[in-house]
Protein backbone atom coordinates (compact mmCIF):
# COMPACT_ATOMS: atom_id res chain seq x y z
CA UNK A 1 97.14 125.70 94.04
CA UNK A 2 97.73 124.83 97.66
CA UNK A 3 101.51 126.45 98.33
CA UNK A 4 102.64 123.20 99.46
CA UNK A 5 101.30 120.79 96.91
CA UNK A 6 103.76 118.72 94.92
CA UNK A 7 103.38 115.44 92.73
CA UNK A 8 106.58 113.04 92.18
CA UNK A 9 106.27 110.81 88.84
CA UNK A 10 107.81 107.53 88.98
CA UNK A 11 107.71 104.73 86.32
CA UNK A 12 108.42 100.89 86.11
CA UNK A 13 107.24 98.64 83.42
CA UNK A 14 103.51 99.79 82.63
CA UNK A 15 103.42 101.66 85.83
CA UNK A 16 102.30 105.17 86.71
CA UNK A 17 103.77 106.35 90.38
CA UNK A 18 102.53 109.28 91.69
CA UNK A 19 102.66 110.32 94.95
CA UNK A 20 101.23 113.45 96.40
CA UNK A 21 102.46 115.61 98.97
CA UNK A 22 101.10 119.08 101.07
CA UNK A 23 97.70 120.40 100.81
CA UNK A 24 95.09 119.09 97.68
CA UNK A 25 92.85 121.88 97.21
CA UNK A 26 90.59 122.62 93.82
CA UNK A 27 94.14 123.42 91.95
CA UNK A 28 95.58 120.89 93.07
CA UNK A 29 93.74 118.89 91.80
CA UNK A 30 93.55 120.28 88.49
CA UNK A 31 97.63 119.81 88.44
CA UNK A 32 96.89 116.31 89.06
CA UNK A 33 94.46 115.60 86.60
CA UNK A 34 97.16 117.86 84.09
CA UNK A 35 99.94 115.23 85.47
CA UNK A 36 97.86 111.72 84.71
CA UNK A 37 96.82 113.33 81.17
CA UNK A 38 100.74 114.06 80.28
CA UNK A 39 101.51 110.86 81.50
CA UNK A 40 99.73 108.15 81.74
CA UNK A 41 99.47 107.30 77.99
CA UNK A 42 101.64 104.16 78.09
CA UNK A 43 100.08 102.95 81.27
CA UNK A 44 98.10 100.63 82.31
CA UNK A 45 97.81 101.21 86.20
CA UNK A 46 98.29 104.21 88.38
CA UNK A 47 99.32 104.42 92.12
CA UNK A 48 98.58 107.57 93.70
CA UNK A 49 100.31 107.50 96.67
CA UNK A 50 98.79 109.68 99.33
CA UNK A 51 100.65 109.32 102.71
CA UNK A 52 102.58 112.40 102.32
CA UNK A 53 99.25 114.44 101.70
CA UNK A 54 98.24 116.86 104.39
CA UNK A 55 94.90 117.72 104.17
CA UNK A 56 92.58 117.15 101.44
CA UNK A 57 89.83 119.55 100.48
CA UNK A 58 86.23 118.55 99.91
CA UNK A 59 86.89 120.94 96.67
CA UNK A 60 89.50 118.89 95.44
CA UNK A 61 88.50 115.91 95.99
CA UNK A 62 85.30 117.15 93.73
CA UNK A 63 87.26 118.94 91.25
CA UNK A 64 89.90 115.79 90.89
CA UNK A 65 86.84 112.77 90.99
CA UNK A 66 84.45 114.88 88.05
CA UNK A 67 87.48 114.94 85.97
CA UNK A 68 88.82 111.73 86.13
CA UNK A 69 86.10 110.92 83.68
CA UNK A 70 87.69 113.43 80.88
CA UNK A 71 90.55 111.19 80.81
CA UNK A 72 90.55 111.20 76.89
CA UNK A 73 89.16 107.53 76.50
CA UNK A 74 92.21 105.97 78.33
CA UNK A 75 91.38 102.87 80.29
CA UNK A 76 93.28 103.51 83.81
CA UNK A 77 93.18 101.23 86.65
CA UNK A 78 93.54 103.39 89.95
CA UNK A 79 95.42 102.35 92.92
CA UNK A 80 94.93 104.70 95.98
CA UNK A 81 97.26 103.86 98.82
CA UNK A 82 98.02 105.34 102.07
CA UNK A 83 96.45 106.50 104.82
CA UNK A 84 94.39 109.45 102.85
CA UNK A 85 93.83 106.77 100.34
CA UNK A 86 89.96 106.36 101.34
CA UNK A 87 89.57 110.22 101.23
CA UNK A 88 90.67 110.65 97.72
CA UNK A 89 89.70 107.76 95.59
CA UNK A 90 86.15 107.96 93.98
């Protein structure tokens, strides 16, 4: 995992906040994907909120947009903002 990387978990209501911060590399991404799984199974939407991200690795964006699929069934909605938002959302 990138050194720097770091995920803060919010909640309101049906609401999954998370918003990333350093470097997202290949483990990084896997922490996410370890994050929404341990998480996300009372909501309905997810913010990842990327303006604190540094740089973003072609890896892990790979790594975190193939597993978003293995989310065990659960029927998300995604909401990337920021200004890496375009670089990270599938």
């Amino acid at each position: 995992m990138a050194i720097n990387f770091k995920v803060s978990i919010h909640r309101n209501d049906d609401n999954l906040h998370l918003k990333l911060m350093g470097d997202f590399d290949g483990s990084s991404a896997c922490e996410l994907i370890n994050v929404l799984k341990a998480n996300a199974h009372s909501a309905s939407m997810v913010f990842i909120h990327t303006n604190r991200l540094n740089r973003i690795h072609p890896f892990g964006r790979h790594v975190f947009c193939n597993n978003l699929n293995n989310m065990d069934g659960q029927s998300l909605k995604f909401v990337f903002t920021g200004g890496k938002a375009s670089q990270l959302e599938p």
